[in-house]
N, C-alpha and C. Protein backbone atom coordinates (compact mmCIF):
# COMPACT_ATOMS: atom_id res chain seq x y z
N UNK A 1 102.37 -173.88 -25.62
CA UNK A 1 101.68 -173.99 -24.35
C UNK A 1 101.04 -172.65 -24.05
N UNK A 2 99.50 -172.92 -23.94
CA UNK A 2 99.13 -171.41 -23.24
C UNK A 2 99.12 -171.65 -22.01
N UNK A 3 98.13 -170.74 -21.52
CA UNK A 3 97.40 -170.33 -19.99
C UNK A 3 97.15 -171.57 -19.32
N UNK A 4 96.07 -172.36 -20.27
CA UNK A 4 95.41 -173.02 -19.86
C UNK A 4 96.06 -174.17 -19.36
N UNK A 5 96.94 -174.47 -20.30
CA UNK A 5 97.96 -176.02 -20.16
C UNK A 5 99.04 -175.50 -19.18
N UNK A 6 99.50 -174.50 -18.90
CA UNK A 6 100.31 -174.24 -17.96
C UNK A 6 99.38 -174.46 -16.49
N UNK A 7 98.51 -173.76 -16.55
CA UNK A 7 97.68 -174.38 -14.97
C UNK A 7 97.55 -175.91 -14.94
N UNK A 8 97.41 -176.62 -15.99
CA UNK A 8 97.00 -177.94 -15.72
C UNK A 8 98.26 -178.58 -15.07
N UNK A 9 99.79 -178.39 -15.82
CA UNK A 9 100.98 -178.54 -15.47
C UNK A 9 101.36 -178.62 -14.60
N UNK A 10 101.21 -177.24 -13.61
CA UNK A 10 101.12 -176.71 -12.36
C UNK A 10 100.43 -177.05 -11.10
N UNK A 11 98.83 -177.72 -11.32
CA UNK A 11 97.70 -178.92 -10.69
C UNK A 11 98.44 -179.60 -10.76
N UNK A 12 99.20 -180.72 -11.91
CA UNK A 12 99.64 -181.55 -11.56
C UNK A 12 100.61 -182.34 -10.79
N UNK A 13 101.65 -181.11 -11.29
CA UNK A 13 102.63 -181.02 -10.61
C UNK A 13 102.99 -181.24 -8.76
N UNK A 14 102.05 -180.04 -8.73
CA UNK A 14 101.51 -179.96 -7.40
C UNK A 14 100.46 -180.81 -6.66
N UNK A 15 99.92 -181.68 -7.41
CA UNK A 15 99.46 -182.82 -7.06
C UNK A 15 97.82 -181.86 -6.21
N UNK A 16 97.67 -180.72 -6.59
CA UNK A 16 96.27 -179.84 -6.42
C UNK A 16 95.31 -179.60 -7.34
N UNK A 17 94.17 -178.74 -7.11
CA UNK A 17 93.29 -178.70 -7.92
C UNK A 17 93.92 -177.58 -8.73
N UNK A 18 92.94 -177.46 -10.14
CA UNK A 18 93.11 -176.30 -11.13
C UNK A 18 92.84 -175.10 -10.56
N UNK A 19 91.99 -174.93 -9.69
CA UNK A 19 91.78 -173.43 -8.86
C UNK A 19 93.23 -173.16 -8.29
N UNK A 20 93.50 -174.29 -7.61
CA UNK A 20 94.58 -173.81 -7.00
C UNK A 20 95.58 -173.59 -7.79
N UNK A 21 96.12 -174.03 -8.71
CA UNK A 21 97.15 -174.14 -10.05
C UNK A 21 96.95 -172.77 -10.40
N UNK A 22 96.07 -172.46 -10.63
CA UNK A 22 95.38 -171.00 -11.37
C UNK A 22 95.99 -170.01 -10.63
N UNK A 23 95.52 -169.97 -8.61
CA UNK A 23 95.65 -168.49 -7.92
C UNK A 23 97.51 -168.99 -8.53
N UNK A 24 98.35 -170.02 -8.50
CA UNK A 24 99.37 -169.85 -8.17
C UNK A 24 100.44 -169.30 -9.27
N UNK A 25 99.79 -169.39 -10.44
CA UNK A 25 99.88 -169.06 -11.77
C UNK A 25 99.57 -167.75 -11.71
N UNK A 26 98.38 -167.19 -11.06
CA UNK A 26 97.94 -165.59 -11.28
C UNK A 26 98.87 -164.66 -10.78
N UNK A 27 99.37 -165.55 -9.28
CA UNK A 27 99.97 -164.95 -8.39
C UNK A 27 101.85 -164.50 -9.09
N UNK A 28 102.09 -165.45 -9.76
CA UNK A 28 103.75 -165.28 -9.74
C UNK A 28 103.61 -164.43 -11.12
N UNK A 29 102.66 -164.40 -12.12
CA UNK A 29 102.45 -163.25 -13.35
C UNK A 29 102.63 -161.79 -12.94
N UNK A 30 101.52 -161.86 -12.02
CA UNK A 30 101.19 -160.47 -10.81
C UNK A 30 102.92 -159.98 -10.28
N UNK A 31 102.94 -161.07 -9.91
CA UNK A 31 104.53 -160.46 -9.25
C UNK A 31 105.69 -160.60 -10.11
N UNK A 32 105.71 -160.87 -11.21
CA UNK A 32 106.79 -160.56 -12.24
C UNK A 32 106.24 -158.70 -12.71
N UNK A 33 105.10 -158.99 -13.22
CA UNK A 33 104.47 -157.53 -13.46
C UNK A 33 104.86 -156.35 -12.65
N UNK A 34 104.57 -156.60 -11.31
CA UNK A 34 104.82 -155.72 -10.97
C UNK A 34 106.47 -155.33 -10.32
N UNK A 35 107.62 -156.62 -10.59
CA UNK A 35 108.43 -156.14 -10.39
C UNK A 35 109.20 -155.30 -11.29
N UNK A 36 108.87 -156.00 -12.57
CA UNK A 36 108.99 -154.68 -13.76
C UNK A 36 108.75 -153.59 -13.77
N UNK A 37 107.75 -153.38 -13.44
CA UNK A 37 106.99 -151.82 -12.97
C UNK A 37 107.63 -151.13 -12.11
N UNK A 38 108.49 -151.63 -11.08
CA UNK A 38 108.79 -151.04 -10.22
C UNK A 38 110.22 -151.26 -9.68
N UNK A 39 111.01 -151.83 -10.28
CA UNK A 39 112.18 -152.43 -10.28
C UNK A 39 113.18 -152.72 -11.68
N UNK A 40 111.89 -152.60 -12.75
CA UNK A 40 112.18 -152.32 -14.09
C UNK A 40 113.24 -153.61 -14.46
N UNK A 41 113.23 -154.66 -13.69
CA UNK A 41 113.95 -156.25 -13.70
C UNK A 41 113.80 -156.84 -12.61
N UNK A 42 113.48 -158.08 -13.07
CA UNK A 42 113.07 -159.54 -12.51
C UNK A 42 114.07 -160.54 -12.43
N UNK A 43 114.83 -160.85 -12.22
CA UNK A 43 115.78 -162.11 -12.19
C UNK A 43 115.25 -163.23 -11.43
N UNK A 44 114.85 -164.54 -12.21
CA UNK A 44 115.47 -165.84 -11.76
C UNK A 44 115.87 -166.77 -12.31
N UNK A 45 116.54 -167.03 -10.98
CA UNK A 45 117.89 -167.72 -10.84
C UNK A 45 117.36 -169.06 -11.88
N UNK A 46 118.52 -169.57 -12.54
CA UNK A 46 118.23 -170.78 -13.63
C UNK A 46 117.12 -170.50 -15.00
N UNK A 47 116.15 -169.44 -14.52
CA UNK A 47 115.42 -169.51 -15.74
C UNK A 47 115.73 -168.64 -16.75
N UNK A 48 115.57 -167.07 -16.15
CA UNK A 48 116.17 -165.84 -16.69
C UNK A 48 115.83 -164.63 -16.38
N UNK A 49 115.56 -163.05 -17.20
CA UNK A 49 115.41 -161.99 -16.78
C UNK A 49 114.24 -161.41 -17.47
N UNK A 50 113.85 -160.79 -16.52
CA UNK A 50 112.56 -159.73 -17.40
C UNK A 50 112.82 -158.22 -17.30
N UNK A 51 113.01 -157.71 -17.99
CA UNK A 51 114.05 -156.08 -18.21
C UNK A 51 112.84 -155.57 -18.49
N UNK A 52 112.59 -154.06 -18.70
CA UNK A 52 111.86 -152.90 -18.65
C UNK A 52 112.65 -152.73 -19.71
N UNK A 53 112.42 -152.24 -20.97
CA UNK A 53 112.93 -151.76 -21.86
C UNK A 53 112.46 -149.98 -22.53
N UNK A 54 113.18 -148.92 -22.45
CA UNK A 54 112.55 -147.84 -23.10
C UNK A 54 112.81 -147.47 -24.49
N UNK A 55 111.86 -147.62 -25.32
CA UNK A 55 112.25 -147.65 -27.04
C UNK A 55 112.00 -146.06 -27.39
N UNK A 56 112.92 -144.99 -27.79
CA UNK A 56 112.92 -143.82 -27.98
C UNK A 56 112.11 -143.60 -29.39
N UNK A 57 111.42 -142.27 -29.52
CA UNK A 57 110.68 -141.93 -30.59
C UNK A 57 111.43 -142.41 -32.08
N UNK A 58 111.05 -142.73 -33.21
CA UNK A 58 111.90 -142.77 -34.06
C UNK A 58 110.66 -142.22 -35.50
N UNK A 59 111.33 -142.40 -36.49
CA UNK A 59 110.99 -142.12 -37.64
C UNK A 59 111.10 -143.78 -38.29
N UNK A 60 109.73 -144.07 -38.73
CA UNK A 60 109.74 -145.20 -39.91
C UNK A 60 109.08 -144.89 -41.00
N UNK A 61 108.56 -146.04 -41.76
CA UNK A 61 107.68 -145.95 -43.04
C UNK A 61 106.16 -146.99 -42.77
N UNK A 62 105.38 -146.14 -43.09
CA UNK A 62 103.90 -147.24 -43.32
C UNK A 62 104.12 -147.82 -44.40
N UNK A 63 103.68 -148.81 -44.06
CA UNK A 63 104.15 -150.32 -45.22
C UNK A 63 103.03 -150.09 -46.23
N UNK A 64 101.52 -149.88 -46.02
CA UNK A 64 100.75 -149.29 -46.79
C UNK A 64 101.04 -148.00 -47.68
N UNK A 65 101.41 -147.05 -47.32
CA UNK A 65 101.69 -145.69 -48.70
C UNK A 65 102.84 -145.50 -48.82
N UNK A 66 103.81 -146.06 -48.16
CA UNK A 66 105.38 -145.93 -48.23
C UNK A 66 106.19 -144.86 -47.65
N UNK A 67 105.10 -143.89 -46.95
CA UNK A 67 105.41 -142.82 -46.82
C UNK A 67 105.94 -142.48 -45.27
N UNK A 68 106.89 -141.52 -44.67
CA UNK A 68 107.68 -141.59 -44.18
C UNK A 68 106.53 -141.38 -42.67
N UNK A 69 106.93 -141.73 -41.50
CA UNK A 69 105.92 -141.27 -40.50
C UNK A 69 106.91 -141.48 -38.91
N UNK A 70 106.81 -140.65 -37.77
CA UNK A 70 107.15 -140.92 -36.42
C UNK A 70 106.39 -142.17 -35.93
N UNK A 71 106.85 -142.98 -35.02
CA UNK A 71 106.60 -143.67 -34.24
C UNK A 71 107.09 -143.16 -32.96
N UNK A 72 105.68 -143.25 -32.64
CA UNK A 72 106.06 -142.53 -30.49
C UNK A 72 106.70 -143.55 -30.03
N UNK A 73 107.55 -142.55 -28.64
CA UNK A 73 108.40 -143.56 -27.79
C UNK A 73 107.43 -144.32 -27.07
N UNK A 74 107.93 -145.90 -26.73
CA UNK A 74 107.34 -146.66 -26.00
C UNK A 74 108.26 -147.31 -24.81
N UNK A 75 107.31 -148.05 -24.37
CA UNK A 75 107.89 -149.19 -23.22
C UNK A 75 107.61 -150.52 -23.20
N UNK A 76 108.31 -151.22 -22.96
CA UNK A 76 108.45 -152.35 -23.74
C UNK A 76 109.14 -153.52 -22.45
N UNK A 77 108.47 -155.01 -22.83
CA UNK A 77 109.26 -155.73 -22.01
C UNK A 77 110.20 -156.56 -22.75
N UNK A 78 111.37 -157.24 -22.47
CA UNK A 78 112.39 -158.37 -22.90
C UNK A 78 112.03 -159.08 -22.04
N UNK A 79 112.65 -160.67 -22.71
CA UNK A 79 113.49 -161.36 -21.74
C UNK A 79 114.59 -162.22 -22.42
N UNK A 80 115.76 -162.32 -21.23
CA UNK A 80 116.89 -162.42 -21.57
C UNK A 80 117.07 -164.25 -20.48
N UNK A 81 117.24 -165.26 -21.49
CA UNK A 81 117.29 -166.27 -20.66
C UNK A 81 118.34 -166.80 -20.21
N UNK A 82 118.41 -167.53 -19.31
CA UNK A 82 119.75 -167.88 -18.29
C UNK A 82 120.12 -169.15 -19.52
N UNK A 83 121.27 -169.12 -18.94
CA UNK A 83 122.28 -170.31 -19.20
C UNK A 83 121.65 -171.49 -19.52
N UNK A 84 120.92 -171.73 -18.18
CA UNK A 84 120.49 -173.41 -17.71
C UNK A 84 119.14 -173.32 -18.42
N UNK A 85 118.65 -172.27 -18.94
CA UNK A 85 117.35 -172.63 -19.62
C UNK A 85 117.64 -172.66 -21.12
N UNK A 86 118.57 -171.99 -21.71
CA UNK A 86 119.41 -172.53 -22.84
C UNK A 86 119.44 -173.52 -23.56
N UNK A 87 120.62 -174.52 -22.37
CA UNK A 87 120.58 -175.77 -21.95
C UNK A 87 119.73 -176.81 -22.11
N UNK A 88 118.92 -176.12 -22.09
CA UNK A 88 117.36 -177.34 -21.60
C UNK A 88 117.17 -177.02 -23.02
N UNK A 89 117.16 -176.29 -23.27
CA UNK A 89 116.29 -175.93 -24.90
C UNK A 89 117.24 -176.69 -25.85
């Protein structure tokens, strides 16, 4: 399922148009985003978590010359799913 079929889901669901499916779709992305950003975790309830993850500098290999190279530290998102979405799966 992408973008697209998730708004339709969401119209339907909601028994509204695709515009509207869309702001409501834009809107809860927006606010997962930025609770990460700023809270560095998201919890909900039944579905699951969205963590801020910090991946420290390391040393690997380029798969092309074999040869040894750093990889800069990054930031990174997870998610860690609840129980009840498990379940469902």
């Amino acid at each position: 399922m992408n973008k697209t079929d998730l708004v339709e889901v969401v119209a339907s669901r909601l028994e509204g148009s695709k515009a509207e499916a869309s702001k409501a779709v834009e809107a809860v992305i927006a606010a997962i985003a930025h609770g990460i950003q700023t809270d560095e975790k998201v919890a909900i309830s039944g579905f699951g978590t969205f963590l801020k993850k910090e991946r420290a500098a390391r040393r690997g290999i380029n798969p092309a010359t074999k040869e040894p190279m750093m990889i800069q530290a990054s930031t990174t998102c997870s998610f860690k799913p609840a129980q009840a979405l498990k379940e469902a799966i």
